[in-house]
Protein backbone atom coordinates (compact mmCIF):
# COMPACT_ATOMS: atom_id res chain seq x y z
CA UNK A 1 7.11 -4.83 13.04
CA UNK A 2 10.27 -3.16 12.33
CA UNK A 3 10.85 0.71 11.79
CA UNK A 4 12.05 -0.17 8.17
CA UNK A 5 8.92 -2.33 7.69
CA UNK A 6 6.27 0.59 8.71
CA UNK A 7 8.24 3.29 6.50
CA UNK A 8 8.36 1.14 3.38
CA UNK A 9 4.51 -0.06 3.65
CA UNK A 10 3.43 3.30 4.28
CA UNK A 11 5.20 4.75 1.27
CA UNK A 12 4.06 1.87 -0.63
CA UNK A 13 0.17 2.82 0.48
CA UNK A 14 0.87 6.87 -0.51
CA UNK A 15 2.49 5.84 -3.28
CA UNK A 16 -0.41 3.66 -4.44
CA UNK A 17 -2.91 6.33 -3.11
CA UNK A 18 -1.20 9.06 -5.53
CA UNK A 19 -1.74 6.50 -8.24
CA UNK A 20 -4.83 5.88 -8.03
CA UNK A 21 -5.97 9.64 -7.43
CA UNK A 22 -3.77 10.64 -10.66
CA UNK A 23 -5.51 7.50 -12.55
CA UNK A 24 -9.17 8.96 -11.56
CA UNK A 25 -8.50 12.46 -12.75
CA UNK A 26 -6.90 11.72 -15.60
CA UNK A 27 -9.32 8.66 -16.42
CA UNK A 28 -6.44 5.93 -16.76
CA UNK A 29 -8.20 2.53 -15.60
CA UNK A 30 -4.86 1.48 -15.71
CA UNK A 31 -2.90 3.46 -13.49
CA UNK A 32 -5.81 3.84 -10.59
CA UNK A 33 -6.57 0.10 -10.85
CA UNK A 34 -2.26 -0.52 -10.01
CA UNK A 35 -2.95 1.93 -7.11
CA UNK A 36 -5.24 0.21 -5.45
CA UNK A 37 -3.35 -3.10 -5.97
CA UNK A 38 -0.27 -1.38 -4.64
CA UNK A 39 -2.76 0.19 -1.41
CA UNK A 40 -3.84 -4.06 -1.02
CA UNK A 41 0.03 -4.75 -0.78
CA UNK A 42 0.74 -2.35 1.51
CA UNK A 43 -2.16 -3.50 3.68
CA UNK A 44 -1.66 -7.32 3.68
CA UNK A 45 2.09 -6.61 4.07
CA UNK A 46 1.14 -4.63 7.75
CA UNK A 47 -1.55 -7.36 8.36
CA UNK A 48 0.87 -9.90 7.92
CA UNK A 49 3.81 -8.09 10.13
CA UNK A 50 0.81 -7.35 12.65
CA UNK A 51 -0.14 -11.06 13.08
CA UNK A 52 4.06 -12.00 13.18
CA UNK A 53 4.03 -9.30 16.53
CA UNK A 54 1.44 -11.29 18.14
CA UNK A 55 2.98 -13.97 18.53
CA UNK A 56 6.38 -12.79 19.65
């Protein structure tokens, strides 16, 4: 996994984290349900990058 990769996924997971935290307090379904979808891209995204180092 590339530098560029890790940075990007792991602003994608904050980013998705501060979502979510801003949809609870605020009580926006909306915005705290597209949190956690962006925390599931960020963490399939690293799975997937994990399994390509594997087999390298």
């Amino acid at each position: 996994m590339g530098l560029d990769d890790k940075i990007e996924n792991g602003a994608q997971d904050l980013s998705g984290k501060a979502k979510e935290a801003a949809g609870k307090s605020t009580d926006n379904e909306r915005l705290e349900a597209e949190g956690q979808g962006d925390q599931t891209k960020a963490n399939l995204k690293k799975a997937g990058e994990n399994i390509k180092d594997a087999f390298k």
